[in-house]
C-alpha atoms as a PDB file:
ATOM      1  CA  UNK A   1      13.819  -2.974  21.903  1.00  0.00           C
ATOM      2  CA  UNK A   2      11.012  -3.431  24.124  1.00  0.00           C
ATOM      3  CA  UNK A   3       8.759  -4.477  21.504  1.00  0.00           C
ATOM      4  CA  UNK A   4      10.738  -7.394  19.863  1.00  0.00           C
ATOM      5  CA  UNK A   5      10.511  -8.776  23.752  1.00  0.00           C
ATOM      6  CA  UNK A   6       7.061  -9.197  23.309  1.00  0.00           C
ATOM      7  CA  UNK A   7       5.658 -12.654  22.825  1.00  0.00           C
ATOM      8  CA  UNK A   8       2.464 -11.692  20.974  1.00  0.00           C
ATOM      9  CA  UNK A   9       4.294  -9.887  18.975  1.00  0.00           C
ATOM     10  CA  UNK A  10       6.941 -11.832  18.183  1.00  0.00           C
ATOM     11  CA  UNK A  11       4.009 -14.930  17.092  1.00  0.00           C
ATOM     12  CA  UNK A  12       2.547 -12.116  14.911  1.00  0.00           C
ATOM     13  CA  UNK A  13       6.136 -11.868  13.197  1.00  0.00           C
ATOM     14  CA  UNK A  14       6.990 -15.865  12.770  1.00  0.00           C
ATOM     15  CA  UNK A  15       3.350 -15.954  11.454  1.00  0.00           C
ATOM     16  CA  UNK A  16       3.968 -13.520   9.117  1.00  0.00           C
ATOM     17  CA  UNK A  17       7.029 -15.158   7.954  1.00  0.00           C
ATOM     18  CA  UNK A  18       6.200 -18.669   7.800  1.00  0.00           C
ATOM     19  CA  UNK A  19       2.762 -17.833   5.933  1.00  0.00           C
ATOM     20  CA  UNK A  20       1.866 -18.728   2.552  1.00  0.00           C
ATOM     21  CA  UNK A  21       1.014 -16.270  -0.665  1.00  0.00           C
ATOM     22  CA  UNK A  22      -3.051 -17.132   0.405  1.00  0.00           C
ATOM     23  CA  UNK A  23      -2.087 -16.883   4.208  1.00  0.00           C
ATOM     24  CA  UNK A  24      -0.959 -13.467   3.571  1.00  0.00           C
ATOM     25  CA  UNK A  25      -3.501 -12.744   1.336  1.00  0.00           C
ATOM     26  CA  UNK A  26      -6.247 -13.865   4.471  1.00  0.00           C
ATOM     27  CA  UNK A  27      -4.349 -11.969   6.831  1.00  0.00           C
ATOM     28  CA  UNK A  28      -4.266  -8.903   4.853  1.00  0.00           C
ATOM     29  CA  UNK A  29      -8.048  -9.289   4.450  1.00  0.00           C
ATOM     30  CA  UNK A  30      -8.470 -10.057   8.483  1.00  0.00           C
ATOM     31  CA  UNK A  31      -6.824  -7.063   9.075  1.00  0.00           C
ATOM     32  CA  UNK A  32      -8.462  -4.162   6.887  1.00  0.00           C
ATOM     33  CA  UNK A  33     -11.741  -5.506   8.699  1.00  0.00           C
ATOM     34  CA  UNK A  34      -9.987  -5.418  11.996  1.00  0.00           C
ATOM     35  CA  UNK A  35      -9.579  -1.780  10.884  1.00  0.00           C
ATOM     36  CA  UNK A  36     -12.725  -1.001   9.686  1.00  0.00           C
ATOM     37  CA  UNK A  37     -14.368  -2.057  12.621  1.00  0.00           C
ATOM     38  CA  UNK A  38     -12.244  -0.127  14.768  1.00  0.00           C
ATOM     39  CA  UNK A  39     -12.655   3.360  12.573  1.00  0.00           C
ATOM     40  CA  UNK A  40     -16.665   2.431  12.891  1.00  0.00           C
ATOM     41  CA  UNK A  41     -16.263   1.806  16.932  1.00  0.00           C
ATOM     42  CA  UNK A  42     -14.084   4.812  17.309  1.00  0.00           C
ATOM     43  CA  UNK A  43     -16.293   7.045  14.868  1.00  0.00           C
ATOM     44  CA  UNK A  44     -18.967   6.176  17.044  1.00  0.00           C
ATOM     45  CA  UNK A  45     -17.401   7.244  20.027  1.00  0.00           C
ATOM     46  CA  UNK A  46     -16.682  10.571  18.473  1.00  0.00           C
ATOM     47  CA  UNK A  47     -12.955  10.062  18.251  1.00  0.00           C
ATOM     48  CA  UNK A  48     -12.438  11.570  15.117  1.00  0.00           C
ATOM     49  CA  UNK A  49      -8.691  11.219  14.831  1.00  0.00           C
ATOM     50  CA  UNK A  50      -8.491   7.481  16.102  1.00  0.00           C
ATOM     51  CA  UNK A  51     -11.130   6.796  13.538  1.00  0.00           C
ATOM     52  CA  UNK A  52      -9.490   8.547  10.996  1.00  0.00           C
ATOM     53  CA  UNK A  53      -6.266   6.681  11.567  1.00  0.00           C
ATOM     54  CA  UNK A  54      -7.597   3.235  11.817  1.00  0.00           C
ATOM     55  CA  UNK A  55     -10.067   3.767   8.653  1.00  0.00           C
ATOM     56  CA  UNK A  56      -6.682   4.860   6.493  1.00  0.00           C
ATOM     57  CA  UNK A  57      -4.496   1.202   7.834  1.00  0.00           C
ATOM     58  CA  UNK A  58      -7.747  -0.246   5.933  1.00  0.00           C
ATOM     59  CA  UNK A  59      -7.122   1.588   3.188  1.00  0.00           C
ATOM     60  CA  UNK A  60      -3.641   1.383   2.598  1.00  0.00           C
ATOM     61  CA  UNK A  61      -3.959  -2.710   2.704  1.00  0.00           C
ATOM     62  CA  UNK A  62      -6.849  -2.411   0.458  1.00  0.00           C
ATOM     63  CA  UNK A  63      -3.971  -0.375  -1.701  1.00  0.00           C
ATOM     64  CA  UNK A  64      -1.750  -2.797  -1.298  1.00  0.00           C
ATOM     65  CA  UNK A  65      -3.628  -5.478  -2.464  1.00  0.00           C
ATOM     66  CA  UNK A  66      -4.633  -3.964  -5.485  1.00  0.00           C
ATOM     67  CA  UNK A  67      -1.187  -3.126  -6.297  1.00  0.00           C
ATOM     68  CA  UNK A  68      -0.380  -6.441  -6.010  1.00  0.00           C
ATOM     69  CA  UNK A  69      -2.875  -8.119  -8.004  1.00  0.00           C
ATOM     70  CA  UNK A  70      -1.052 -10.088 -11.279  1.00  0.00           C
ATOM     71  CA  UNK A  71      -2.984  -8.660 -14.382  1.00  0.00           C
ATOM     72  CA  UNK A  72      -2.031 -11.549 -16.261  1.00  0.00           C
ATOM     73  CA  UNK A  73      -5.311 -13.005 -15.044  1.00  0.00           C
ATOM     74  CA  UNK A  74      -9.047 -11.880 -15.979  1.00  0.00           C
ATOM     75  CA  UNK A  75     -10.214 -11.873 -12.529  1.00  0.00           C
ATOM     76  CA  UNK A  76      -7.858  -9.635 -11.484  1.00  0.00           C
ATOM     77  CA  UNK A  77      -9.396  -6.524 -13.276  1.00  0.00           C
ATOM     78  CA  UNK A  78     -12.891  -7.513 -11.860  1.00  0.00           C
ATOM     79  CA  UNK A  79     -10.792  -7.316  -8.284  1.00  0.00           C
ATOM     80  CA  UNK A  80      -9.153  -4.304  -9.331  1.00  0.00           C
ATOM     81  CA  UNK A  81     -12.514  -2.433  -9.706  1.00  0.00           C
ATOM     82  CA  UNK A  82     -13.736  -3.706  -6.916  1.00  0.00           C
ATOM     83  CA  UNK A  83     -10.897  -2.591  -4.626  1.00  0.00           C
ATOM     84  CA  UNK A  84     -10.870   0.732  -6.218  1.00  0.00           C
ATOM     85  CA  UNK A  85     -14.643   0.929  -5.105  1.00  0.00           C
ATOM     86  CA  UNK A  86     -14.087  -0.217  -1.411  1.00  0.00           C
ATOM     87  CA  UNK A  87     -11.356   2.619  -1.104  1.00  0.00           C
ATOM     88  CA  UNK A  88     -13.351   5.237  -2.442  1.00  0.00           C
ATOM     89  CA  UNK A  89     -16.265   4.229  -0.019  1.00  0.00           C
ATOM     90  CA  UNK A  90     -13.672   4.126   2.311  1.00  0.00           C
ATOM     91  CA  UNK A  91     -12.522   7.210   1.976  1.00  0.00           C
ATOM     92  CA  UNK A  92     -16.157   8.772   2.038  1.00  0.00           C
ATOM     93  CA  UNK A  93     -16.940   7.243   5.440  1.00  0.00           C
ATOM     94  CA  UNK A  94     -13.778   8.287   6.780  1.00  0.00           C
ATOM     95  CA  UNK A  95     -14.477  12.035   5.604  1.00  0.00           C
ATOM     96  CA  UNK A  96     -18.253  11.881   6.667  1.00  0.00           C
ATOM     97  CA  UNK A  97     -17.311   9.246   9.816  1.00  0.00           C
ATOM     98  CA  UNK A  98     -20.955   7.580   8.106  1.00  0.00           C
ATOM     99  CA  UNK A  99     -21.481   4.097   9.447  1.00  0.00           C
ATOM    100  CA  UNK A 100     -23.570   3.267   6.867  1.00  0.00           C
ATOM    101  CA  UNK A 101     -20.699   3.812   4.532  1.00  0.00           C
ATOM    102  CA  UNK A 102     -17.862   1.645   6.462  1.00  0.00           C
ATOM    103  CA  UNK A 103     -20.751  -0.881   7.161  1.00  0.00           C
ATOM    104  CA  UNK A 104     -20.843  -1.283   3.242  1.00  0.00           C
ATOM    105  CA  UNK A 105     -16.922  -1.049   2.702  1.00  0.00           C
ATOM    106  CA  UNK A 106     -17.338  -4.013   5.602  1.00  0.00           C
ATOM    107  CA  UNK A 107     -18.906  -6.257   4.091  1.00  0.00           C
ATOM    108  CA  UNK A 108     -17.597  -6.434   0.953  1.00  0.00           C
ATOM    109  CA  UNK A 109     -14.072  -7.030   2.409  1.00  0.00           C
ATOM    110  CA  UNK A 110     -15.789  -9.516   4.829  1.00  0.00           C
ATOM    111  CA  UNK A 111     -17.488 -11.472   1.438  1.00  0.00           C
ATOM    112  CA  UNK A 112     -13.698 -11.025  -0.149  1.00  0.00           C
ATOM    113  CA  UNK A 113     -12.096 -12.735   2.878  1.00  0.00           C
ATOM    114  CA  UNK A 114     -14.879 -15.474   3.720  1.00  0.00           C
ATOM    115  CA  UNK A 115     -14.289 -16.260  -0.401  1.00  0.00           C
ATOM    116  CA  UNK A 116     -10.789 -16.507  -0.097  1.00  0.00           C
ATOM    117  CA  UNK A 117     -10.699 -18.424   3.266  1.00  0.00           C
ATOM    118  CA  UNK A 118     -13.224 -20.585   0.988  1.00  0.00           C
ATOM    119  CA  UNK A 119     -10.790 -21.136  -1.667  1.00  0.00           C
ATOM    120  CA  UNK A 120      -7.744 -21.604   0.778  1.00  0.00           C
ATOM    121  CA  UNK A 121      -9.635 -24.531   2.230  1.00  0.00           C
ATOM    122  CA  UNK A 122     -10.291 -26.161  -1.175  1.00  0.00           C
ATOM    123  CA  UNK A 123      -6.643 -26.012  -2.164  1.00  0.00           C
ATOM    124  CA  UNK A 124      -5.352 -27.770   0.930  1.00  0.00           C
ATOM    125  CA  UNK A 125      -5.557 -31.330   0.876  1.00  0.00           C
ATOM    126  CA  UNK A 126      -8.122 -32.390   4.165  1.00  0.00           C
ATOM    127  CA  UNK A 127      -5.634 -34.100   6.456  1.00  0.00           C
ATOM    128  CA  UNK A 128      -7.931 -34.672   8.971  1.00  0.00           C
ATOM    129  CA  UNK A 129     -10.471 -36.827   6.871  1.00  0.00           C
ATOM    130  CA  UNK A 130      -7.814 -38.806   5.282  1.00  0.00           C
ATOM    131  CA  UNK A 131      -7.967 -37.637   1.918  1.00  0.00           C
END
């Protein structure tokens, strides 16, 4: 009860709600690197479980949005491949806690989500100039 009392949390929710299909897609990418970065920090501070934890929430959105890519499209297998590749790097770091590892798995979610946040942009008409 306490939690749905919580303002931050309750934002997060209506957020989550009122988003789009490429809002959710940005926030699931913002949030495996908010994971990421947190297994890395945490690895790095020797806690092994915390890290452990926070590098599988990466991988289980990484999961999920491979599972729900629509195959009708050619892209989507190129995705597909490259999701299955960030998990299994993923899962490497996470069983050596190698920062070298995440730091790749990192990055290529970060180039995923800057190229979506990209595309977002281009699909919304620019209010601001007018157009």
């Amino acid at each position: 009860m306490a939690d749905s009392a919580n303002p931050c949390q309750q934002y997060q929710q209506n957020a989550v709600k009122s988003a789009g299909r490429g809002e959710l897609t940005l926030m699931l990418y913002n949030g495996a690197i908010k994971f990421i970065k947190l297994g890395m920090k945490l690895a790095g501070e020797e806690n092994i479980q915390g890290a452990h934890n926070a590098i599988v929430r990466a991988q289980e959105i990484i999961t999920h949005l491979n599972d729900t890519l629509n195959m009708d499209y050619e892209l989507s297998a190129g995705l597909a491949s490259l999701y299955d590749y960030i998990n299994r790097r993923l899962v490497e770091g996470n069983m050596k806690k190698d920062q070298d590892i995440l730091g790749e798995a990192l990055g290529l979610v970060e180039d995923l989500r800057n190229t979506w946040a990209g595309a977002l942009k281009l699909s919304k008409p620019n209010m601001a100039s007018g157009q």
